[in-house]
C-alpha atoms as a PDB file:
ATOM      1  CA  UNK A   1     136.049 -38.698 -26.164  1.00  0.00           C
ATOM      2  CA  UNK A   2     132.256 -39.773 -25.822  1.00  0.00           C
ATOM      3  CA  UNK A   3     129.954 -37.503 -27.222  1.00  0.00           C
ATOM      4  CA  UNK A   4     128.449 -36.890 -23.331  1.00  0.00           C
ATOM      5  CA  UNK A   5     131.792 -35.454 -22.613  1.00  0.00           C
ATOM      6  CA  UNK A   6     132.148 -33.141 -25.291  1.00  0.00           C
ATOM      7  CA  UNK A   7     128.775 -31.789 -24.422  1.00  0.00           C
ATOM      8  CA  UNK A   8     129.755 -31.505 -21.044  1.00  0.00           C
ATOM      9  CA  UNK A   9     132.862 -29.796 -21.896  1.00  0.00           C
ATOM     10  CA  UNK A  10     130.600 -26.208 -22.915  1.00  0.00           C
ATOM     11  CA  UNK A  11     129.140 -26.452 -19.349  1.00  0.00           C
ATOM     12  CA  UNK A  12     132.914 -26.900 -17.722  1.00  0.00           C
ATOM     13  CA  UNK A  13     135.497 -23.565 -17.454  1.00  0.00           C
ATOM     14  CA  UNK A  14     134.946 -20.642 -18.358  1.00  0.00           C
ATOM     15  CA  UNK A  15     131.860 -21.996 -21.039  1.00  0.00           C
ATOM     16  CA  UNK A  16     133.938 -19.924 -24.145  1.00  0.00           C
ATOM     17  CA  UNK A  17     131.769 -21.135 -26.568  1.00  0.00           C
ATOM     18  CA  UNK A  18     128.230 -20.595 -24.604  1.00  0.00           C
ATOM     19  CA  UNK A  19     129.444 -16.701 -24.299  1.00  0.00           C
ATOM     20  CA  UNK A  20     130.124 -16.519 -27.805  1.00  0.00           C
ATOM     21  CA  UNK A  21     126.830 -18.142 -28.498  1.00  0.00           C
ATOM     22  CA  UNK A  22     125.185 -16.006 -26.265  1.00  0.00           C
ATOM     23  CA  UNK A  23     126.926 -12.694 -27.735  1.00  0.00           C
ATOM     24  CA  UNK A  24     126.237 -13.618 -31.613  1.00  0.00           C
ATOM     25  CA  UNK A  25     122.389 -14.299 -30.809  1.00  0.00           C
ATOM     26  CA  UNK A  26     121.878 -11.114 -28.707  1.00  0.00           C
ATOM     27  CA  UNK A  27     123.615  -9.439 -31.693  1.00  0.00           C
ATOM     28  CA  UNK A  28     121.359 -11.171 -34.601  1.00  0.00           C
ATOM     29  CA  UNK A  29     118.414 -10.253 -32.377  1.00  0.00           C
ATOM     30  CA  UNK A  30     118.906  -6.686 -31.875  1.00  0.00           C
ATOM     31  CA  UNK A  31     119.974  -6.456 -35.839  1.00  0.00           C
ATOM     32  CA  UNK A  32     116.960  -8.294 -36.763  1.00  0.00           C
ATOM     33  CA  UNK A  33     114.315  -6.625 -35.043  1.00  0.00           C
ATOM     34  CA  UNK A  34     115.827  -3.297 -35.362  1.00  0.00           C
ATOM     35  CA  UNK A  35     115.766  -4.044 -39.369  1.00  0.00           C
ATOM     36  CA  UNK A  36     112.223  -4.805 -38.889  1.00  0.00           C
ATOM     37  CA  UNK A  37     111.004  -1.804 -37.638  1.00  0.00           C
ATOM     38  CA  UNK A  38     113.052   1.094 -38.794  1.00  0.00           C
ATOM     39  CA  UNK A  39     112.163  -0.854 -42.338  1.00  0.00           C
ATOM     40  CA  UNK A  40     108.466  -0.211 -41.163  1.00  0.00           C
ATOM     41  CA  UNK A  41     109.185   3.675 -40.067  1.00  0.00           C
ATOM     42  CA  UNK A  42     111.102   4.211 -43.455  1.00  0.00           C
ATOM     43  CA  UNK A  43     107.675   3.246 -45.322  1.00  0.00           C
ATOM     44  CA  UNK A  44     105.642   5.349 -43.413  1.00  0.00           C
ATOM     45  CA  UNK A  45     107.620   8.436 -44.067  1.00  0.00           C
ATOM     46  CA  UNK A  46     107.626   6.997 -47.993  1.00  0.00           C
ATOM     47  CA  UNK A  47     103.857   7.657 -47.726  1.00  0.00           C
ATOM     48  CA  UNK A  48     102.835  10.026 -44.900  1.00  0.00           C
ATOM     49  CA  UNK A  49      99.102  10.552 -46.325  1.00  0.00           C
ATOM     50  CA  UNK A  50      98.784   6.764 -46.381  1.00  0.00           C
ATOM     51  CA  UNK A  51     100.097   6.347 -43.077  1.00  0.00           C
ATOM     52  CA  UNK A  52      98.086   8.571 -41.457  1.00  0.00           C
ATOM     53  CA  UNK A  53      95.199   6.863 -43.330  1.00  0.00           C
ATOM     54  CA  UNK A  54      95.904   3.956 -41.542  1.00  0.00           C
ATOM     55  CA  UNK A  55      96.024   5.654 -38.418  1.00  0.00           C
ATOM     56  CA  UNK A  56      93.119   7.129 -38.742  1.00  0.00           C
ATOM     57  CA  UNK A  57      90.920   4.221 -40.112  1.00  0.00           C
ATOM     58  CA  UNK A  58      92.662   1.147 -39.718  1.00  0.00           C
ATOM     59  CA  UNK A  59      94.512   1.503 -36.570  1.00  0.00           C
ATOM     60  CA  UNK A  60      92.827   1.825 -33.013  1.00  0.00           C
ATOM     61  CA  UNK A  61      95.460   3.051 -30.601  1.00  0.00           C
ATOM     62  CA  UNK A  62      94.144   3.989 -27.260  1.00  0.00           C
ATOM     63  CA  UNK A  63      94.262   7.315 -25.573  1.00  0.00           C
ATOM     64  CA  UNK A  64      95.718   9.122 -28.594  1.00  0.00           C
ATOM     65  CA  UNK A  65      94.306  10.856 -31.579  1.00  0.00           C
ATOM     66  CA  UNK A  66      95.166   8.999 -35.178  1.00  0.00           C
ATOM     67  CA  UNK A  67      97.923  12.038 -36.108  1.00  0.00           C
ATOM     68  CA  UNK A  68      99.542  11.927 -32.895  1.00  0.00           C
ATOM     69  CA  UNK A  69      99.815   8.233 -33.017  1.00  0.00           C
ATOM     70  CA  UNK A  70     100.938   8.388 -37.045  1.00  0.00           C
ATOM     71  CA  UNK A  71     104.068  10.909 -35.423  1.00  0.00           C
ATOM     72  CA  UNK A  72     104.693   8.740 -32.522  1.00  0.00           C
ATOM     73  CA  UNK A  73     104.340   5.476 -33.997  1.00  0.00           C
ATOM     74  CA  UNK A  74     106.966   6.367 -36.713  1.00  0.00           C
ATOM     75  CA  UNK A  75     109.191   8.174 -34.438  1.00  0.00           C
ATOM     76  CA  UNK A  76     109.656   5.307 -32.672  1.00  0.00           C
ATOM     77  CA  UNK A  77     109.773   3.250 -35.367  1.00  0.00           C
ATOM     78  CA  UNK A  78     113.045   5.350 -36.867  1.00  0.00           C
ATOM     79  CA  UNK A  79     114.701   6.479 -33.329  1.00  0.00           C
ATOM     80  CA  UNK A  80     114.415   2.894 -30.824  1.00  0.00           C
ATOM     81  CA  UNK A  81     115.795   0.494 -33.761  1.00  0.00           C
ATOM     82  CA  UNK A  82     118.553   2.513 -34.238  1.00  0.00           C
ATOM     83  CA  UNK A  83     119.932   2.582 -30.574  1.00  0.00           C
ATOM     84  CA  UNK A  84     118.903  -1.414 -30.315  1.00  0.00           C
ATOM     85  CA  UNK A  85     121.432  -1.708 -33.254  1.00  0.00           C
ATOM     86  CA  UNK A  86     124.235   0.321 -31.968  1.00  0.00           C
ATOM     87  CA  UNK A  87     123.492  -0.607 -28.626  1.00  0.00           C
ATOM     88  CA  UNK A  88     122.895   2.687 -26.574  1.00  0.00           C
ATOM     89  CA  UNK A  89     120.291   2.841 -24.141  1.00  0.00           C
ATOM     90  CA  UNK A  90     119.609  -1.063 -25.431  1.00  0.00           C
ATOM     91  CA  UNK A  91     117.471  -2.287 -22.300  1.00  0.00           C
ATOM     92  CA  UNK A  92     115.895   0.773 -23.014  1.00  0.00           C
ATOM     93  CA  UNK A  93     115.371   0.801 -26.636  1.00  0.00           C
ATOM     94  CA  UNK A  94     114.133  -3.227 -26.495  1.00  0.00           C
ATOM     95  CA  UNK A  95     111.354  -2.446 -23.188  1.00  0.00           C
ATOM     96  CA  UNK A  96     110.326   0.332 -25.247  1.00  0.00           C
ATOM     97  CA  UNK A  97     110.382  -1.698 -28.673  1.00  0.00           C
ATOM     98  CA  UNK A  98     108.241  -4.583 -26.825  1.00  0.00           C
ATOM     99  CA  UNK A  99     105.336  -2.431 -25.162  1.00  0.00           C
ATOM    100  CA  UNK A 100     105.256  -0.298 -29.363  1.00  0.00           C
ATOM    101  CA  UNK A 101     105.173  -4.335 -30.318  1.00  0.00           C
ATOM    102  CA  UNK A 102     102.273  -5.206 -28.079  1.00  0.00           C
ATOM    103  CA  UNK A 103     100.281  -1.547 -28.458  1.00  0.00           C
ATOM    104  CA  UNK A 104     100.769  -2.404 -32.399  1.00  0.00           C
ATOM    105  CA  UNK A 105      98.705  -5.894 -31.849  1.00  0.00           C
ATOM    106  CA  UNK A 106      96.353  -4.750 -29.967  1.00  0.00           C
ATOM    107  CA  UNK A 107      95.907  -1.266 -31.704  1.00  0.00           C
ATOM    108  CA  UNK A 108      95.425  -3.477 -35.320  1.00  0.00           C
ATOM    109  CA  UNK A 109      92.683  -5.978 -35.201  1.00  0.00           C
ATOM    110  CA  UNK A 110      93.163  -7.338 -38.229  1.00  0.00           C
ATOM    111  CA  UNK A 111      95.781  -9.605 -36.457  1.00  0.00           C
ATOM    112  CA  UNK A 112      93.305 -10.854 -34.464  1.00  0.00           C
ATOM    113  CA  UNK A 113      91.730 -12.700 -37.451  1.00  0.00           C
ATOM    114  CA  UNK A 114      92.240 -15.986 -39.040  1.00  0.00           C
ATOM    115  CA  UNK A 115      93.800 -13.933 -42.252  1.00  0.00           C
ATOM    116  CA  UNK A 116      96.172 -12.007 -39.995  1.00  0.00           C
ATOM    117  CA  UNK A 117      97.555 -14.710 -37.320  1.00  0.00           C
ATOM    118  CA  UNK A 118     100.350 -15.163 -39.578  1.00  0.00           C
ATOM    119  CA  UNK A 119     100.912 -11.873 -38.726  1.00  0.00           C
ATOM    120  CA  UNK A 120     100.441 -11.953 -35.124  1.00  0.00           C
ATOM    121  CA  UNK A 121     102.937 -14.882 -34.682  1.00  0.00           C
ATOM    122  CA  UNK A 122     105.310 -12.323 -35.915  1.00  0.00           C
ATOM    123  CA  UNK A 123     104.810  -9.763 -33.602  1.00  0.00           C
ATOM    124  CA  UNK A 124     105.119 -12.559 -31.163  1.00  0.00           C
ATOM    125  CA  UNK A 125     108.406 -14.070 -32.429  1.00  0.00           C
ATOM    126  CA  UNK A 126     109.662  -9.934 -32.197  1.00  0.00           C
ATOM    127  CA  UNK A 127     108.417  -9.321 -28.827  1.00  0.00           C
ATOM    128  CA  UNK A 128     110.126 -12.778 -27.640  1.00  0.00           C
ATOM    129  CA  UNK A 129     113.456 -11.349 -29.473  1.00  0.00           C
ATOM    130  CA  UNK A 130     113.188  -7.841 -27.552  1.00  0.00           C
ATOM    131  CA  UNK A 131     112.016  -9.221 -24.307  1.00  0.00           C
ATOM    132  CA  UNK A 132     115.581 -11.375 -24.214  1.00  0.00           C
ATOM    133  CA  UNK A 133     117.267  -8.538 -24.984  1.00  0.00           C
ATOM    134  CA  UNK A 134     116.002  -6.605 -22.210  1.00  0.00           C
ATOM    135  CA  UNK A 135     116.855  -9.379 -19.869  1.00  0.00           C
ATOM    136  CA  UNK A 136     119.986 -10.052 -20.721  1.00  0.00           C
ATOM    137  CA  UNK A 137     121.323  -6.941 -21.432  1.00  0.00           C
ATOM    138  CA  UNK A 138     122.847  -5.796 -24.962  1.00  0.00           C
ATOM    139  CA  UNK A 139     126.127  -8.113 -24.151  1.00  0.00           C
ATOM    140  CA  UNK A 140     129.577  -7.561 -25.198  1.00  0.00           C
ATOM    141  CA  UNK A 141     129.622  -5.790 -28.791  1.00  0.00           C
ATOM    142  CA  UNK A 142     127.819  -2.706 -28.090  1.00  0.00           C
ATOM    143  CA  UNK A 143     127.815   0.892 -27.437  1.00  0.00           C
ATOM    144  CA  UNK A 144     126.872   0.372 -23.862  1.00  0.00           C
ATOM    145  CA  UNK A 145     129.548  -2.039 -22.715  1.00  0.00           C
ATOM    146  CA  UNK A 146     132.214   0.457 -24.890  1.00  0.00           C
ATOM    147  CA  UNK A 147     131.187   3.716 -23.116  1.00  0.00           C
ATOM    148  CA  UNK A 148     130.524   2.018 -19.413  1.00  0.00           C
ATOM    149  CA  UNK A 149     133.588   2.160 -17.128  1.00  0.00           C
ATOM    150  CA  UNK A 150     136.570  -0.066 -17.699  1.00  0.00           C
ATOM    151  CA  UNK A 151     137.115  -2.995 -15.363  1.00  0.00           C
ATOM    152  CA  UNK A 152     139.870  -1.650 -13.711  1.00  0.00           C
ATOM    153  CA  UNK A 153     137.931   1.481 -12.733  1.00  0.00           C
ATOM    154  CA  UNK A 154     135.471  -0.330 -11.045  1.00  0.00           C
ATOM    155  CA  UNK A 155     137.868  -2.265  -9.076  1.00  0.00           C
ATOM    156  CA  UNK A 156     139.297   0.885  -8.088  1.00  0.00           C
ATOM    157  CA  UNK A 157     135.843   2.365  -6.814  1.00  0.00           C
END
């Protein structure tokens, strides 16, 4: 078989291997960027008095004091990753994820610099990760797809 064919094979029935694709990377992404930031919560709890240093004097969040942003911030940071990962409220959890992601570039300047942009790139290559996710949907190994109505049922209704 010509290797045109066996590409064209993944793109012919029921594309088996494209869905598992799919599945694995929705998986890795929601794992990955749910590490990230409940990684980033669990250090702020670590050191609350630095944290709400860096609320107060590093970080610029808009329309909210430096405390309430220092609670906010890291209850997000603990509470969102942790439904991304299971996959409850996922489309949810990732919209949510991606505006904390863009609020957290904007709010630190320091990733505006020449110093930070390796920084910045992150937040971009996280955003990108989250902003899939909320398009396509947690997939098939989640809580959402386990606790929606079985097939059947919906035929039924």
């Amino acid at each position: 078989m010509k290797p045109s064919n066996h590409l064209l094979a993944l793109w012919i029935g029921d594309h088996f291997l494209l869905e598992i694709l799919r599945t694995l990377s929705l998986l890795s992404f929601r794992f990955y960027v749910a590490w990230i930031f409940f990684t980033s919560g669990l250090t702020k709890i670590k050191s609350w008095t630095s944290t709400l240093y860096l609320f107060k004097e590093e970080y610029q969040v808009p329309l909210l004091s430096s405390e309430w942003a220092a609670y906010l911030g890291t209850a997000a940071e603990l509470i969102l990753p942790l439904l991304l990962a299971l996959g409850l409220l996922t489309r949810l959890s990732a919209l949510a994820l991606f505006i904390f992601n863009v609020v957290a570039v904007i709010a630190y300047p320091y990733l505006w610099t020449i110093e930070g942009a390796g920084g910045f790139w992150q937040h971009v290559v996280w955003g990108s990760m989250l902003w899939v996710v909320f398009l396509f949907g947690p997939d098939r190994i989640s809580l959402d797809v386990l606790l929606s109505k079985p097939a059947w049922l919906k035929k039924m209704a």
